[in-house]
N, C-alpha and C. Protein backbone atom coordinates (compact mmCIF):
# COMPACT_ATOMS: atom_id res chain seq x y z
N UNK A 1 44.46 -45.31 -24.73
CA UNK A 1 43.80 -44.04 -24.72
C UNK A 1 43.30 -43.73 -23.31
N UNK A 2 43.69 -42.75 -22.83
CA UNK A 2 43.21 -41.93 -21.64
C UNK A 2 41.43 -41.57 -21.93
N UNK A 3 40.89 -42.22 -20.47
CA UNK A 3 39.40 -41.75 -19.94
C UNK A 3 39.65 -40.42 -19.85
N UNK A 4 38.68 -39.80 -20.48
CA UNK A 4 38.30 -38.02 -20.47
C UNK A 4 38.04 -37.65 -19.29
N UNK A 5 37.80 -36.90 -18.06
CA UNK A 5 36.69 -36.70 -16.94
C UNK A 5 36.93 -35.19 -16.48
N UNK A 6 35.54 -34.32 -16.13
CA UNK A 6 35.09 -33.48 -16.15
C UNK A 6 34.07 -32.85 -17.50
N UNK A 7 34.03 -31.91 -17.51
CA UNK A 7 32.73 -31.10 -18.16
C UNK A 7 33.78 -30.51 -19.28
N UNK A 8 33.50 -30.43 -20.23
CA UNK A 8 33.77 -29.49 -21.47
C UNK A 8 33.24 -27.80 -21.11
N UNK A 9 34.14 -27.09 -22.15
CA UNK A 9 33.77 -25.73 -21.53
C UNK A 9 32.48 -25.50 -22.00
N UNK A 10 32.19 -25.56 -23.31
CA UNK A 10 30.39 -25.65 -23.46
C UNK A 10 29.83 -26.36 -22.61
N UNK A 11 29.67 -27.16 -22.11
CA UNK A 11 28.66 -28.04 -21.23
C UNK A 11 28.75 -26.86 -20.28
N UNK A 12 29.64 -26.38 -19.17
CA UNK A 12 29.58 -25.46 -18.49
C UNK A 12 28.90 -24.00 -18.68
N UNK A 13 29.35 -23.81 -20.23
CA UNK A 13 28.77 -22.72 -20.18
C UNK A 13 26.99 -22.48 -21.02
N UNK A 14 26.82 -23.64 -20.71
CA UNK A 14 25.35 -23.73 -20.82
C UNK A 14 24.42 -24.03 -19.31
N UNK A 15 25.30 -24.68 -18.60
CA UNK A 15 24.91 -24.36 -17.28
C UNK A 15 24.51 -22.91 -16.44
N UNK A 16 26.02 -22.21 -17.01
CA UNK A 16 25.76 -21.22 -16.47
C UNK A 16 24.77 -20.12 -17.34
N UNK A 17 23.89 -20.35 -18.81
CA UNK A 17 23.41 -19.95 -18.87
C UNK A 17 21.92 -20.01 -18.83
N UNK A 18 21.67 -21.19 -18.02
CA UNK A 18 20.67 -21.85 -17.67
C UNK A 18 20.40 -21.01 -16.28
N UNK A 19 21.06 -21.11 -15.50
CA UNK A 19 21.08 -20.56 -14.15
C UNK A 19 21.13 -18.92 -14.24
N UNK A 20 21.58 -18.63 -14.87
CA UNK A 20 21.05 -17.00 -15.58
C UNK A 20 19.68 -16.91 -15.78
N UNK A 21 19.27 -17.44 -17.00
CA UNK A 21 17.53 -17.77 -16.94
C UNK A 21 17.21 -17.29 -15.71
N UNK A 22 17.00 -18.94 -15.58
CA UNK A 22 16.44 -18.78 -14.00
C UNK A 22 16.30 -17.91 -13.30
N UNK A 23 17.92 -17.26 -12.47
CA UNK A 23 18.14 -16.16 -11.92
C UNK A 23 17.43 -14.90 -12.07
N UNK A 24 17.17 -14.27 -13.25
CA UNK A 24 16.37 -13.47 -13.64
C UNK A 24 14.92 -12.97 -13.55
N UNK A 25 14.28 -14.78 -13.60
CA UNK A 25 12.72 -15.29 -13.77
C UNK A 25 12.77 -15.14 -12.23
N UNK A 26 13.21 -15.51 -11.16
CA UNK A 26 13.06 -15.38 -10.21
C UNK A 26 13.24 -14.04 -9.15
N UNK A 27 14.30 -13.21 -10.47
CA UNK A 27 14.28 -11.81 -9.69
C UNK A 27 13.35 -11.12 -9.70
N UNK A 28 12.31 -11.09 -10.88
CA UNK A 28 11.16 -10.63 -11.62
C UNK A 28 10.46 -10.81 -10.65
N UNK A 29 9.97 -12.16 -10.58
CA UNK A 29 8.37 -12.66 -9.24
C UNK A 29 9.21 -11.95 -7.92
N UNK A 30 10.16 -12.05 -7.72
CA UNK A 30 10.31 -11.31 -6.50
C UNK A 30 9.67 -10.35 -6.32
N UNK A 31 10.28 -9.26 -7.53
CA UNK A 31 10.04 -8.13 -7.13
C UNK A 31 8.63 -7.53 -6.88
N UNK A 32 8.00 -8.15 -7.88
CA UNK A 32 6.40 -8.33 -8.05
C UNK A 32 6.08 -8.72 -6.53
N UNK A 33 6.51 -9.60 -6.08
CA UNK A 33 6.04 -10.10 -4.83
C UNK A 33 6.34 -8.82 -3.75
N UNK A 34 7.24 -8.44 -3.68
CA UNK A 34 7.77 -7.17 -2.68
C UNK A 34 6.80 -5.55 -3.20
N UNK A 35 6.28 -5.66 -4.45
CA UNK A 35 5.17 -4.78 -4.73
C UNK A 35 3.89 -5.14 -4.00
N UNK A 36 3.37 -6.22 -4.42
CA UNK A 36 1.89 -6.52 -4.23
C UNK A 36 2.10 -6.63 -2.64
N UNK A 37 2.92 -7.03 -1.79
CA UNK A 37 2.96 -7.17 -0.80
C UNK A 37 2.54 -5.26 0.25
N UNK A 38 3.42 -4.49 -0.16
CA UNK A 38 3.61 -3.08 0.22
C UNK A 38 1.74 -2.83 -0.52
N UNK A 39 1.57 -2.94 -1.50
CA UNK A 39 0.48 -2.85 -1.67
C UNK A 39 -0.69 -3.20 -0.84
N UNK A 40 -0.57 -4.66 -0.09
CA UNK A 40 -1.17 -5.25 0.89
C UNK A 40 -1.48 -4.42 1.72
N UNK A 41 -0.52 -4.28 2.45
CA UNK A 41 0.01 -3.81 3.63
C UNK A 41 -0.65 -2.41 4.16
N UNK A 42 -0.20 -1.40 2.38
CA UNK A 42 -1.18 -0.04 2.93
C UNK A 42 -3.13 -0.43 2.71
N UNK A 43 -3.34 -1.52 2.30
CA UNK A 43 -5.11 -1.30 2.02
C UNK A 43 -5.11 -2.11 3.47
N UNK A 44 -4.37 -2.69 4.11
CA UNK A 44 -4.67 -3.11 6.15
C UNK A 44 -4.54 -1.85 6.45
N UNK A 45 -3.56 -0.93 6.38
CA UNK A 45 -2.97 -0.12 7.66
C UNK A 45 -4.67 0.99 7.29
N UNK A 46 -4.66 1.38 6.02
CA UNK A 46 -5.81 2.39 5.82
C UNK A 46 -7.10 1.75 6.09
N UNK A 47 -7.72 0.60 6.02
CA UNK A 47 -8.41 -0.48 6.23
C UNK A 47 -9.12 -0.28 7.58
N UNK A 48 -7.40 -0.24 8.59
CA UNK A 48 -8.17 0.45 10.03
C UNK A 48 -9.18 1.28 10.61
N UNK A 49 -8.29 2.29 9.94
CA UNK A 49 -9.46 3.48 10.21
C UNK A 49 -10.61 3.29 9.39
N UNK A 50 -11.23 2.24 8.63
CA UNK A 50 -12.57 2.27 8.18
C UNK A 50 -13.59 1.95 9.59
N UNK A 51 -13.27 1.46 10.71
CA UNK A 51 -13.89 0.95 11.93
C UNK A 51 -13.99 2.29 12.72
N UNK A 52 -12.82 3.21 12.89
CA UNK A 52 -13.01 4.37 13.75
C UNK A 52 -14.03 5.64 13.30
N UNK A 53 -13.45 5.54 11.60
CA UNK A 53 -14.84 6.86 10.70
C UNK A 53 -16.22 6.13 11.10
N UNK A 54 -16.58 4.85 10.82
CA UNK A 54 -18.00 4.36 11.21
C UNK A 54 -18.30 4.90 12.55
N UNK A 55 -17.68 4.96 13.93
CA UNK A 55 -18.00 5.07 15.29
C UNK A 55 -17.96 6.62 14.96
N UNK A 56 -17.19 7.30 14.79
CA UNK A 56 -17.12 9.18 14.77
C UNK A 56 -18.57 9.54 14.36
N UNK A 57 -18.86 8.69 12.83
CA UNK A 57 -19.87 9.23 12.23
C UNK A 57 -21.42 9.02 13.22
N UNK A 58 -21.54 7.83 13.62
CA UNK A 58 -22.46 7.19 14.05
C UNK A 58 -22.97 7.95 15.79
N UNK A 59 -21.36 8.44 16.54
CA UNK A 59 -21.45 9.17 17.53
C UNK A 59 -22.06 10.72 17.01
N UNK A 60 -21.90 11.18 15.79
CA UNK A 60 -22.33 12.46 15.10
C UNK A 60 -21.23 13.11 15.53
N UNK A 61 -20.03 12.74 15.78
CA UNK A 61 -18.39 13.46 15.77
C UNK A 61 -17.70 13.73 14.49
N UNK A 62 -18.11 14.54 13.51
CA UNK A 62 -17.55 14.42 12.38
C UNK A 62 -16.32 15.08 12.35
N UNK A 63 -16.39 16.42 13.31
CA UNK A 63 -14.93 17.03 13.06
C UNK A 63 -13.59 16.19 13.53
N UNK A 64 -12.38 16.61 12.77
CA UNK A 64 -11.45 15.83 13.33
C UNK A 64 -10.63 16.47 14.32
N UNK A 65 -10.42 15.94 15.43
CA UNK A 65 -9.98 16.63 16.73
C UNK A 65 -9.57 15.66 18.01
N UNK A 66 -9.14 16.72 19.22
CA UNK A 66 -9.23 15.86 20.05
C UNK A 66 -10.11 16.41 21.35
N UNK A 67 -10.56 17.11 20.32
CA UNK A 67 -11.80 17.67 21.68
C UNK A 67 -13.13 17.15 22.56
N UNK A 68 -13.94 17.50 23.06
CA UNK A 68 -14.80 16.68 23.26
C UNK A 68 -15.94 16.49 22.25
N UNK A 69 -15.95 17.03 21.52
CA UNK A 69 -17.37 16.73 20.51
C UNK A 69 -16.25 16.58 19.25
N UNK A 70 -14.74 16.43 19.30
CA UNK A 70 -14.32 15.49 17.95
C UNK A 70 -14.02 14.75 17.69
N UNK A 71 -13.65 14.13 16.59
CA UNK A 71 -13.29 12.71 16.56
C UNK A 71 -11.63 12.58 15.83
N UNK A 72 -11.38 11.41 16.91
CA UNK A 72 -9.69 10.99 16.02
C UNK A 72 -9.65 9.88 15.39
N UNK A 73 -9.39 9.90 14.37
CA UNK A 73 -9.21 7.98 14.08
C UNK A 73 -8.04 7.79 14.35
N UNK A 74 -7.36 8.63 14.74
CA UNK A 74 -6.36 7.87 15.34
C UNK A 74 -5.05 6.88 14.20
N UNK A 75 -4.73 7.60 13.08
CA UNK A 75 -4.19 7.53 12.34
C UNK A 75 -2.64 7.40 12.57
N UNK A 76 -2.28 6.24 12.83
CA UNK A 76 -0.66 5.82 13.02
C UNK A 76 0.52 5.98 11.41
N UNK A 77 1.89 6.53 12.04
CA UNK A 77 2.44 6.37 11.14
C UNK A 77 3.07 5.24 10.06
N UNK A 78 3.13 5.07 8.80
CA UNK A 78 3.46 3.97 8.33
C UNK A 78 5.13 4.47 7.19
N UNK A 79 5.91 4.13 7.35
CA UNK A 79 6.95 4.30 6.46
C UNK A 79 7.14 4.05 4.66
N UNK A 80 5.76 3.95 4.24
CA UNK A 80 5.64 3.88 2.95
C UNK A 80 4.07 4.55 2.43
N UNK A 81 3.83 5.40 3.44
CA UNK A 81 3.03 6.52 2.78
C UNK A 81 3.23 7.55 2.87
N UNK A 82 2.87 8.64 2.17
CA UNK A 82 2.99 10.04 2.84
C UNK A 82 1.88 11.16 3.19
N UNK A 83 2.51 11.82 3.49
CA UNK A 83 1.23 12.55 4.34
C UNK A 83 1.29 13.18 5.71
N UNK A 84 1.32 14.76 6.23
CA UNK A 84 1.03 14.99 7.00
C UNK A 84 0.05 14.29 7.96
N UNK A 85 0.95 14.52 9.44
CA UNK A 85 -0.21 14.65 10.60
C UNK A 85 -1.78 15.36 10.35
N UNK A 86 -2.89 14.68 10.46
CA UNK A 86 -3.69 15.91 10.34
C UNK A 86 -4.48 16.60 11.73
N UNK A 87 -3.96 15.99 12.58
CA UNK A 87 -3.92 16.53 14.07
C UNK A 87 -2.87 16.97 14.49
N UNK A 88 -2.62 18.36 15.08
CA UNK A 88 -1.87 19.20 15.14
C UNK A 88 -1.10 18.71 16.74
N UNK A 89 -2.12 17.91 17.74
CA UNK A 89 -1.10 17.73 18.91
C UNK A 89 -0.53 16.49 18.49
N UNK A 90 -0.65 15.50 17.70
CA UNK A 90 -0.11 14.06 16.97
C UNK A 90 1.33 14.66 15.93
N UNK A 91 2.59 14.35 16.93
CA UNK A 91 3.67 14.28 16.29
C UNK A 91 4.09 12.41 15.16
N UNK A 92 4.17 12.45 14.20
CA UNK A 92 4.48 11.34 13.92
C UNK A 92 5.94 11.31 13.47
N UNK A 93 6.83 10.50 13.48
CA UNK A 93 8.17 10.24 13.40
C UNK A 93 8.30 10.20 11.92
N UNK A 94 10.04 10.59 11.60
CA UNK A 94 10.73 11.73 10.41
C UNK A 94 10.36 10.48 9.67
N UNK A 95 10.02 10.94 8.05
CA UNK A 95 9.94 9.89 7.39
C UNK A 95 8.85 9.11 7.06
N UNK A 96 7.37 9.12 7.77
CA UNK A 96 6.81 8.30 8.12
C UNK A 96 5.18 9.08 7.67
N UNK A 97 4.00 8.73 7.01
CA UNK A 97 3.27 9.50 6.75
C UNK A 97 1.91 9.20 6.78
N UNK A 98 0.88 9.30 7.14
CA UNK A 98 -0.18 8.85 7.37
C UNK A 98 -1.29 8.77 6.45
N UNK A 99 -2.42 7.80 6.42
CA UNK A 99 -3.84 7.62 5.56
C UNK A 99 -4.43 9.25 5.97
N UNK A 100 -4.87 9.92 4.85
CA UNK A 100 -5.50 11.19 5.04
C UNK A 100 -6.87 10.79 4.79
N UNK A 101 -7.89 11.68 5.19
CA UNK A 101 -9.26 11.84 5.50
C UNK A 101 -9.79 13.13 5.40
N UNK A 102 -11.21 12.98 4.62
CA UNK A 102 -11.39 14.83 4.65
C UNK A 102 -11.64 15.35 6.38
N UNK A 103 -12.06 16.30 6.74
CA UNK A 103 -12.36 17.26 7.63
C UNK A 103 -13.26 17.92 7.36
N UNK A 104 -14.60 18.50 7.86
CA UNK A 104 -15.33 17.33 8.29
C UNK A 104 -15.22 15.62 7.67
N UNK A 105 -15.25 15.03 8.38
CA UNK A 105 -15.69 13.58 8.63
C UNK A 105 -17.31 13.22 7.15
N UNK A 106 -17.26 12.77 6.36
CA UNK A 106 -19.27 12.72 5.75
C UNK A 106 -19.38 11.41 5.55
N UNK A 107 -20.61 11.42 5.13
CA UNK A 107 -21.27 9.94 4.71
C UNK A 107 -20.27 8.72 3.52
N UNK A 108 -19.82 10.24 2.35
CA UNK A 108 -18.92 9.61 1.88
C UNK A 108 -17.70 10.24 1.71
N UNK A 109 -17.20 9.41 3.19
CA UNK A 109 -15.09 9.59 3.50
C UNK A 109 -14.85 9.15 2.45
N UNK A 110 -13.73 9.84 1.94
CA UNK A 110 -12.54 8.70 1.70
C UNK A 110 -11.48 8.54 2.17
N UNK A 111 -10.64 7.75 2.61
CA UNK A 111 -9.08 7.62 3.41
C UNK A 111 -7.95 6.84 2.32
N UNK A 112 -7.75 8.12 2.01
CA UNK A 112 -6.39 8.11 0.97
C UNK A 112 -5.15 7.95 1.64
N UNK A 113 -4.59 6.84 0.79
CA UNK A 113 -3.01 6.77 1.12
C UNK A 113 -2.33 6.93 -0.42
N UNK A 114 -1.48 7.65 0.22
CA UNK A 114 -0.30 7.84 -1.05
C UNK A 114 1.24 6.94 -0.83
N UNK A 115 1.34 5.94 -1.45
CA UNK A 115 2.63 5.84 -1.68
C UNK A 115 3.84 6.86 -1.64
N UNK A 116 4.78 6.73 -0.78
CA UNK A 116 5.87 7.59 -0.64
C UNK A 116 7.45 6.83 -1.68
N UNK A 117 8.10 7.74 -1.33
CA UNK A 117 9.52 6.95 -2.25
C UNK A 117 10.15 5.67 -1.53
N UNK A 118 9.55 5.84 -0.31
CA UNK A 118 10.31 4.47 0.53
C UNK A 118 9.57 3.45 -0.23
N UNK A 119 8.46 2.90 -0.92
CA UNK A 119 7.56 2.21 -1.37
C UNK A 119 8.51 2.14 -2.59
N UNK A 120 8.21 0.88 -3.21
CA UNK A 120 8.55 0.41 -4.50
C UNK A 120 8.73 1.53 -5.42
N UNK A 121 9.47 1.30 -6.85
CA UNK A 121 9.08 2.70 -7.12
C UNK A 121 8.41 2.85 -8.34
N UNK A 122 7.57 1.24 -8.52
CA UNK A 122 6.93 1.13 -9.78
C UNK A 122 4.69 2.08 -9.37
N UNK A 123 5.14 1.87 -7.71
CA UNK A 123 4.48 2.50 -7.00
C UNK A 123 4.23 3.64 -6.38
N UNK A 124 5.08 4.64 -6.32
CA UNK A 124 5.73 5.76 -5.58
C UNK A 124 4.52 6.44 -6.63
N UNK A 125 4.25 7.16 -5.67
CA UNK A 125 2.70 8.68 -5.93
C UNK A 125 1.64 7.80 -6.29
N UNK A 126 1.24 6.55 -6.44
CA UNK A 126 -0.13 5.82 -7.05
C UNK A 126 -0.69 6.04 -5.02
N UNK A 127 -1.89 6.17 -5.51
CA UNK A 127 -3.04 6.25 -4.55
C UNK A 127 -3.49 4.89 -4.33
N UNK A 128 -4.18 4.66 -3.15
CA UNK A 128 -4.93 3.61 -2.66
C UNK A 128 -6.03 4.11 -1.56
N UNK A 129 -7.21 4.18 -2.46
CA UNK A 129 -8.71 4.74 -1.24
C UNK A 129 -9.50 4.18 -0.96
N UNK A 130 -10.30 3.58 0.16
CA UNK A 130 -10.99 3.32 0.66
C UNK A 130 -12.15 4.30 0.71
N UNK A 131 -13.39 4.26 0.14
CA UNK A 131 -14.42 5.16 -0.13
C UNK A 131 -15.49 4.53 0.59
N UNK A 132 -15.83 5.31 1.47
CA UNK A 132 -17.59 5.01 2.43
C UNK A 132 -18.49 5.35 1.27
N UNK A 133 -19.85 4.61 1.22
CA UNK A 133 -20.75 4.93 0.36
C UNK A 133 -21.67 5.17 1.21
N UNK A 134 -22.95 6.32 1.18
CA UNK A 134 -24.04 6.64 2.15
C UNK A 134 -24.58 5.14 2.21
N UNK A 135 -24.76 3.97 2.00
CA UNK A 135 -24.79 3.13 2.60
C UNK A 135 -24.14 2.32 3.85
N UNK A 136 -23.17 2.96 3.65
CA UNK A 136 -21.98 2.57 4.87
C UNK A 136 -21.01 1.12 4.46
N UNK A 137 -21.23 1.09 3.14
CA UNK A 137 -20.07 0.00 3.07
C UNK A 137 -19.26 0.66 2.16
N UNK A 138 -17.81 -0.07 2.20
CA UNK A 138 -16.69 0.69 1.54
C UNK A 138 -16.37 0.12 0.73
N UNK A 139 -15.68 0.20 -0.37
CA UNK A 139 -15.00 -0.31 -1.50
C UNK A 139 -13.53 0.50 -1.77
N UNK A 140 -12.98 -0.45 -1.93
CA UNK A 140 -11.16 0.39 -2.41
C UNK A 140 -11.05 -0.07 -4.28
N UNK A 141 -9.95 1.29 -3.96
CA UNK A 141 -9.64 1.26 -5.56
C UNK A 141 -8.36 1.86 -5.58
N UNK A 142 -7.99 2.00 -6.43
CA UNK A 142 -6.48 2.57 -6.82
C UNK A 142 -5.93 2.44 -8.06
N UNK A 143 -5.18 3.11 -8.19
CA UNK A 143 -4.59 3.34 -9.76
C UNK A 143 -2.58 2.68 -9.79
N UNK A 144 -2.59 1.91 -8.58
CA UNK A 144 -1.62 0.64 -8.97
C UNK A 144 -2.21 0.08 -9.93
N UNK A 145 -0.73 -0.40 -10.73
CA UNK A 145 -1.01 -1.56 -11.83
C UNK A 145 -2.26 -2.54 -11.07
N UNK A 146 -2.92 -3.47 -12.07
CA UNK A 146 -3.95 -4.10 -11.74
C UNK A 146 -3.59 -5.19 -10.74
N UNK A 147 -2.18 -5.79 -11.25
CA UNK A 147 -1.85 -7.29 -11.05
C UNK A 147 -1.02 -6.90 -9.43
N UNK A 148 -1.00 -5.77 -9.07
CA UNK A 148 -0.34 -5.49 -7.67
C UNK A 148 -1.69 -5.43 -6.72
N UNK A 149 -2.85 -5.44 -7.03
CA UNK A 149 -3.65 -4.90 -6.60
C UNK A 149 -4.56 -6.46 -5.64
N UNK A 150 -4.71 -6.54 -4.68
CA UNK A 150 -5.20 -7.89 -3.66
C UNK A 150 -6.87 -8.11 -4.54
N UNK A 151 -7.46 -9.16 -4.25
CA UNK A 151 -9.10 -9.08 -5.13
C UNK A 151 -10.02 -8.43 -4.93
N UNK A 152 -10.00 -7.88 -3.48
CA UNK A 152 -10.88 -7.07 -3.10
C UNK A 152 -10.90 -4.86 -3.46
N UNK A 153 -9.74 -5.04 -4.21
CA UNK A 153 -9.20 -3.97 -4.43
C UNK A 153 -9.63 -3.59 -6.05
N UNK A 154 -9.90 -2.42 -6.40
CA UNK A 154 -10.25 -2.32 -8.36
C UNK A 154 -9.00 -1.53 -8.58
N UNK A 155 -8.80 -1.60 -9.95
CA UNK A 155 -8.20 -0.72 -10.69
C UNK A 155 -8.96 0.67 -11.18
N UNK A 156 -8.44 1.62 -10.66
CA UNK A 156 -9.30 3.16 -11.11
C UNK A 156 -7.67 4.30 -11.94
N UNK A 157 -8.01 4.43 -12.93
CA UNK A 157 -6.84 5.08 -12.99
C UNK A 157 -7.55 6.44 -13.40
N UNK A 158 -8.37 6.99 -13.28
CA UNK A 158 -8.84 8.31 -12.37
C UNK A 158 -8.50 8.97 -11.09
N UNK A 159 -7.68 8.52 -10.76
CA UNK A 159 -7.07 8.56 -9.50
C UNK A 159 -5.58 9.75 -9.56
C-alpha cells in the first residue's frame, strides 16, 4: 500500500475558511482604526486654535481679521474637513477646509469642524467642537459614534 502525502480537499478548505475569518476580523479593526484615527487628528488640528482664541480674547481682539485691532487664529487647511476660508485675504487650497469660529470672537467660542467626504464615510457631516466656557477651559464633544471618539472627547448627538 502506497503512503498518502499532502492535504485532502477538506483539510484545505477549512484552512481557507479559517483565513477568511480572520481576514474579515481584521478588516473590521482596521477600518475602525482608520476612523478613530481621522477622528484624532481633526480634535489636534481644531485643538490648535484653542491657544490663539485664548491670546485674541485676552488681547480684547475679538473681531476676526487681519487688521490692527483683529485677530487671526490663523486657521490652516486640513483635507478632511470642510469649510470656507473665513478670512477673505487667506486663500486655502481646492479641496481642503478649515475649523470655523463665530465672528465676533466671545467668552464662549466654539471651533467647529465638520467632517468632509474625503473623511471616512461612517463620519462624513458628524461635527467635532471644541467649546470655551466663561471660565476659559474647553471641553469637546461630537456626535461621532462614541467608540471613534479619543477619552477626552463626549458623545453629544445634539449636534
Amino acid at each position: 500500500m502506497k503512503k498518502m502525502h499532502g492535504f485532502t480537499l477538506i483539510e484545505l478548505m477549512i484552512v481557507v475558511a479559517i483565513i477568511g475569518v480572520l481576514a474579515s476580523i481584521a478588516l473590521m479593526q482596521y477600518q475602525n482604526f482608520v476612523v478613530r484615527s481621522q477622528v484624532t487628528r481633526v480634535l489636534m488640528e481644531a485643538g490648535e486654535l484653542r491657544l490663539a482664541v485664548e491670546q485674541c480674547l485676552n488681547d480684547g481682539t475679538t473681531t476676526v481679521g487681519n487688521g490692527a485691532n483683529e485677530c487671526d487664529p490663523r486657521a490652516s487647511g486640513s483635507n478632511i474637513i470642510s469649510g470656507a476660508s473665513q478670512n477673505p485675504e487667506i486663500v486655502i487650497a481646492a479641496n481642503t477646509g478649515v475649523v470655523q469660529f463665530p465672528n465676533p470672537l466671545t467668552e464662549e467660542t466654539a471651533l467647529t469642524a465638520t467632517f468632509n467626504n474625503s473623511a471616512a464615510s461612517i463620519i462624513h457631516g458628524k461635527k467635532l467642537i471644541w467649546q470655551r466656557q466663561k471660565s476659559g477651559s474647553w471641553y469637546c464633544h461630537s456626535n461621532a459614534a462614541e467608540k471613534f471618539l479619543p477619552s477626552g472627547c463626549k458623545y453629544d448627538a445634539s449636534l
